[in-house]
Protein backbone atom coordinates (compact mmCIF):
# COMPACT_ATOMS: atom_id res chain seq x y z
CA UNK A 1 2.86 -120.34 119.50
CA UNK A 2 0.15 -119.14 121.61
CA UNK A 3 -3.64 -119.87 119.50
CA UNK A 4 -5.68 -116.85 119.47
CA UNK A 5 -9.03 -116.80 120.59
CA UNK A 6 -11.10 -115.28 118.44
CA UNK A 7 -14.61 -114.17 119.41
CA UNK A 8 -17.58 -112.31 118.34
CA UNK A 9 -17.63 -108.59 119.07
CA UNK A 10 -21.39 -109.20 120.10
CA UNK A 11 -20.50 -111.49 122.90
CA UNK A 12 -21.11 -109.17 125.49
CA UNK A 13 -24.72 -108.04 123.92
CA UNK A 14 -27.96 -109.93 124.99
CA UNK A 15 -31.58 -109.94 125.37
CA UNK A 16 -33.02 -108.46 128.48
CA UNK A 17 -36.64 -108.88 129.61
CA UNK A 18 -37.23 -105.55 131.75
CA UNK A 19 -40.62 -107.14 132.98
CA UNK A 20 -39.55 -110.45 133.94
CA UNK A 21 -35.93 -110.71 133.84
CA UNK A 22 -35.22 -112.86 131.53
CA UNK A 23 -31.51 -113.22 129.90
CA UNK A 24 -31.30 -114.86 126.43
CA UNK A 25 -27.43 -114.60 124.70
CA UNK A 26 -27.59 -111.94 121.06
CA UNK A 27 -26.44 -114.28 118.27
CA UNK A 28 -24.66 -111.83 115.36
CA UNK A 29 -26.18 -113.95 112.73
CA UNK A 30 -22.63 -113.54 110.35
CA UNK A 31 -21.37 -116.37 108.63
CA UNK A 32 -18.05 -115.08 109.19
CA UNK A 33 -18.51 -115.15 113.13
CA UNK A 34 -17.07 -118.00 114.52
CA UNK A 35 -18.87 -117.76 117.89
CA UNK A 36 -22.29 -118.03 116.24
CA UNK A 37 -22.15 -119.47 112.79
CA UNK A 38 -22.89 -123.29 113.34
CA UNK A 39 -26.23 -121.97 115.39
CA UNK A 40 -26.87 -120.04 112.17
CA UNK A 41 -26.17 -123.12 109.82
CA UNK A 42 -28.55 -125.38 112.47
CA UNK A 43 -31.23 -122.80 112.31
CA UNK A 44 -31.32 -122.47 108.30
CA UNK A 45 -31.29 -126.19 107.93
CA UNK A 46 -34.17 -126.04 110.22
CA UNK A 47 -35.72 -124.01 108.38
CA UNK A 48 -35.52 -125.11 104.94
CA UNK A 49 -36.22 -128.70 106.48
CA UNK A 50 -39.75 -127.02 107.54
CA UNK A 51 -40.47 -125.67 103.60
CA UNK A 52 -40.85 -129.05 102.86
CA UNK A 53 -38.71 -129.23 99.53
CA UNK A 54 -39.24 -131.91 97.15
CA UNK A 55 -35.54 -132.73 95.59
CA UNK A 56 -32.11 -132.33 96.68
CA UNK A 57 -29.76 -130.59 93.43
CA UNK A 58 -25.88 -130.82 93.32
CA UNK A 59 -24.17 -128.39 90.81
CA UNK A 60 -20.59 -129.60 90.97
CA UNK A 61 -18.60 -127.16 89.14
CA UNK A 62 -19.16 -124.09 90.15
CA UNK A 63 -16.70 -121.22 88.83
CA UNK A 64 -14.48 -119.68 91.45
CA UNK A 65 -15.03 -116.20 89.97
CA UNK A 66 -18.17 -114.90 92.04
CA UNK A 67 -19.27 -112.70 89.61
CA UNK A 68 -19.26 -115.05 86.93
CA UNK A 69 -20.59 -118.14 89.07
CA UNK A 70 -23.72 -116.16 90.30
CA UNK A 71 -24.43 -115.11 86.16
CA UNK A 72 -23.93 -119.19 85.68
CA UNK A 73 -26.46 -120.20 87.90
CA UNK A 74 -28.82 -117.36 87.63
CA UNK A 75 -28.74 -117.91 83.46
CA UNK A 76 -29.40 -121.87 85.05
CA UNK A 77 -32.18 -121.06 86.45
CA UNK A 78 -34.05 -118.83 83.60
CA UNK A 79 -33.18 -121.63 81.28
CA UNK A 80 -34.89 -124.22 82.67
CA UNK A 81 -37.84 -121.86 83.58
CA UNK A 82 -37.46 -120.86 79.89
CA UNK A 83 -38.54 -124.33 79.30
CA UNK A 84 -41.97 -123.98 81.54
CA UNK A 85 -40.33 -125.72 84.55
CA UNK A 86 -41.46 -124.08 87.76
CA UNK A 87 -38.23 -123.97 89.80
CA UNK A 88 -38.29 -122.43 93.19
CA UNK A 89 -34.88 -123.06 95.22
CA UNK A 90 -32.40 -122.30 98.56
CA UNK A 91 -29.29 -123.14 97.67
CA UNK A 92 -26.23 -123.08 99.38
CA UNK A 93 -22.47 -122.55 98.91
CA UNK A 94 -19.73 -125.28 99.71
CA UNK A 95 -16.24 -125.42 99.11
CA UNK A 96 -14.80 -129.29 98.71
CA UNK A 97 -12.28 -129.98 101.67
CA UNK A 98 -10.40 -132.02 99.77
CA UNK A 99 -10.50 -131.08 95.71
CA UNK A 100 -10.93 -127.21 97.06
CA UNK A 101 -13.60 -127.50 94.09
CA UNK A 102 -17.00 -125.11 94.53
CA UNK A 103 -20.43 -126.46 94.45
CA UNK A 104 -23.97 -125.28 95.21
CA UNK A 105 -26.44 -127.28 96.25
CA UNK A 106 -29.84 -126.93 96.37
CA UNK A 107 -33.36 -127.42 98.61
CA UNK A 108 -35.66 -127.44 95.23
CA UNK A 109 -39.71 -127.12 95.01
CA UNK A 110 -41.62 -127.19 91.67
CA UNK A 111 -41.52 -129.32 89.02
CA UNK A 112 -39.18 -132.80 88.62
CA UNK A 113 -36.14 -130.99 86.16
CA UNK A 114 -34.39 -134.48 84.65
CA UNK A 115 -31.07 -135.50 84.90
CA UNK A 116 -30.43 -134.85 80.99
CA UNK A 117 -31.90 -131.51 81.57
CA UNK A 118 -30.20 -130.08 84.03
CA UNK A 119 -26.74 -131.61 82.92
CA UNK A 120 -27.11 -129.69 79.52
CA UNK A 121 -28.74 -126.73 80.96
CA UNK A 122 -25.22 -126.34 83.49
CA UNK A 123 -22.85 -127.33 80.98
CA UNK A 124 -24.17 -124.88 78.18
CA UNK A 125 -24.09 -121.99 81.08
CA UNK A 126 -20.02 -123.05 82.84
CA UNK A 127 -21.52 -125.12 85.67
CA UNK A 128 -20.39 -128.22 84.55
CA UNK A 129 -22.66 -131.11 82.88
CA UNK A 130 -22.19 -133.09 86.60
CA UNK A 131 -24.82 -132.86 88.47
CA UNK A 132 -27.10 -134.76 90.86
CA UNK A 133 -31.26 -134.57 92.00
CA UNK A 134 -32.68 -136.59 94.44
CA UNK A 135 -36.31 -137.17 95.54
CA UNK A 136 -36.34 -136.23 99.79
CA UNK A 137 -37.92 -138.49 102.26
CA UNK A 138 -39.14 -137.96 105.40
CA UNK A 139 -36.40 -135.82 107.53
CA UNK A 140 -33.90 -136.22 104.87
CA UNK A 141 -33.99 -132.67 104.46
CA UNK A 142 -32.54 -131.92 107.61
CA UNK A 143 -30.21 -133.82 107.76
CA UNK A 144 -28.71 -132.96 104.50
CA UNK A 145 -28.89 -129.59 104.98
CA UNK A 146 -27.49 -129.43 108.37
CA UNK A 147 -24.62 -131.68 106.95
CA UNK A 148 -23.85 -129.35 104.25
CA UNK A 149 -24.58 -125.91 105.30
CA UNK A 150 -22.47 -126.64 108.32
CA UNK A 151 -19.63 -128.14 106.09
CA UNK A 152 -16.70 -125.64 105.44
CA UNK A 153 -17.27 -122.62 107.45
CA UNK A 154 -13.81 -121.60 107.84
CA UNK A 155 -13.44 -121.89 104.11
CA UNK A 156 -15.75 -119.51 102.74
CA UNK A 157 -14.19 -117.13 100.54
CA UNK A 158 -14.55 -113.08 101.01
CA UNK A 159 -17.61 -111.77 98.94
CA UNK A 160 -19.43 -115.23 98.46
CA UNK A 161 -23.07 -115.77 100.07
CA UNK A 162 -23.53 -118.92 102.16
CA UNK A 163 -27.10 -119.29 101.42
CA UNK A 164 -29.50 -117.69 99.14
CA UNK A 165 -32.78 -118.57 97.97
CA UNK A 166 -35.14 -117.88 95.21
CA UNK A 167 -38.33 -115.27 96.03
CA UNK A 168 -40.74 -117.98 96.11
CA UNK A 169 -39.13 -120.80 98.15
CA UNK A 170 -40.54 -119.67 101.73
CA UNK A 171 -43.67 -119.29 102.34
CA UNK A 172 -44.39 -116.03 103.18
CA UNK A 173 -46.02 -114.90 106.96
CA UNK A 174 -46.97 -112.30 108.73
CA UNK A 175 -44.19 -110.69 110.98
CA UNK A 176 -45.49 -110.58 115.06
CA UNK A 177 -45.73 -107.87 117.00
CA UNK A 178 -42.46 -107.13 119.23
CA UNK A 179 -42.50 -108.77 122.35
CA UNK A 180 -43.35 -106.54 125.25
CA UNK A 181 -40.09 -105.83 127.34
CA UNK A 182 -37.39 -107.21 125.35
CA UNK A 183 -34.39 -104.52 124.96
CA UNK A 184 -30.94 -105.24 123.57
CA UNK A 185 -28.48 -104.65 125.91
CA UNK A 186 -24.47 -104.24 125.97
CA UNK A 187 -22.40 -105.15 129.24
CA UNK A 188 -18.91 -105.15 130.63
CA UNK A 189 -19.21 -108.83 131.96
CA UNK A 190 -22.45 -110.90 131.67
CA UNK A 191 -21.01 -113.83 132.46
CA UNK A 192 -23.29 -116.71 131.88
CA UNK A 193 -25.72 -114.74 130.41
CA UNK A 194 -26.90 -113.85 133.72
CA UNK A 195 -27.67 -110.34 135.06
CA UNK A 196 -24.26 -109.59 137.12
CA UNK A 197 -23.65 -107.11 139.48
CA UNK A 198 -21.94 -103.71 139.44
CA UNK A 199 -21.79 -103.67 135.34
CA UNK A 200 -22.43 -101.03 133.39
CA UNK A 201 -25.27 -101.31 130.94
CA UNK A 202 -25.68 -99.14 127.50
CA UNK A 203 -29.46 -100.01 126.09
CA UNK A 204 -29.25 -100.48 122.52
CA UNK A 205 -31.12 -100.65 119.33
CA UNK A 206 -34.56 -102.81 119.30
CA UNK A 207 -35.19 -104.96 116.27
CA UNK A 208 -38.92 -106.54 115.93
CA UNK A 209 -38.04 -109.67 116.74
CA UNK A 210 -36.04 -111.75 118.48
């Protein structure tokens, strides 16, 4: 049997600089892409790396009822803060490749939540009394996150979020101006993300940024 090639329905959109020239490939930013999803995992890794959290947090037993696991871990959350614990978080969703069990783990900043804690806090809300926080070094971050968040990408069930954080975990800044020239464009055959000849061109939508 013949595999299918399956591809984004952005692949033939990209950046166009009208002043200088410039060609940079549109990334769809969907989880469920399979063009573009491991840049998207590299690039939130990245960026949680860069926030600088202070502990790693493994919730092992996570219920596979979406409705009912994002209750569990948002009563998780108010519990410990119930218990004057600042607790700022990005967490994100895995499936286990080979127990096809559900966890969440978690890029945490606030205050040191021990091991007794958090185990009771779980268990008493159906997340399991398992669970596992470590202190981060250096570029550990990274490196865990990029290891996780790119784990299991073909497994994600329909409905559940890949990554979601709490309102406080990113700092917040100031969105730039647009760059001057940049227009989203929409071709028959760019190639190598090179401007190609005799192609028709439909300008689309701007966003702000790139």
């Amino acid at each position: 049997m013949t595999p299918v090639l399956v591809v984004c329905k952005y692949t033939l959109w990209y950046w166009l600089n009208t002043i200088t020239g410039q060609v940079i490939p549109f990334q769809c930013k969907s989880w469920s892409c399979p063009e573009h999803r491991q840049a998207l995992a590299w690039s939130w890794a990245t960026r949680i790396a860069a926030e600088g959290p202070e502990r790693m947090v493994t919730l092992t037993r996570v219920p596979k009822e979406r409705h009912e696991a994002y209750l569990a871990f948002q009563h998780v959350v108010q519990g410990l803060r119930r218990r004057g614990l600042a607790f700022e978080y990005c967490r994100f969703f895995e499936v286990g490749a080979q127990t096809g069990m559900y966890h969440y783990h978690l890029a945490q900043k606030g205050d040191f939540v021990p091991v007794r804690v958090l185990s009771a806090v779980a268990e008493a809300n159906g997340l399991g009394k398992v669970v596992d926080i470590r202190k981060c070094h250096g570029q550990g971050p990274g490196w865990y996150m990029a290891k996780y968040i790119s784990k299991g990408l073909d497994t994600i069930p329909a409905g559940w979020r890949k990554v979601a954080a709490s309102r406080h975990f990113f700092a917040r800044v100031e969105r730039p101006e647009p760059a001057a020239g940049w227009v989203l464009m929409k071709g028959i055959d760019k190639g190598s993300c090179k401007p190609a000849q005799n192609v028709v061109y439909q300008k689309c939508e701007v966003p702000n940024t790139l």
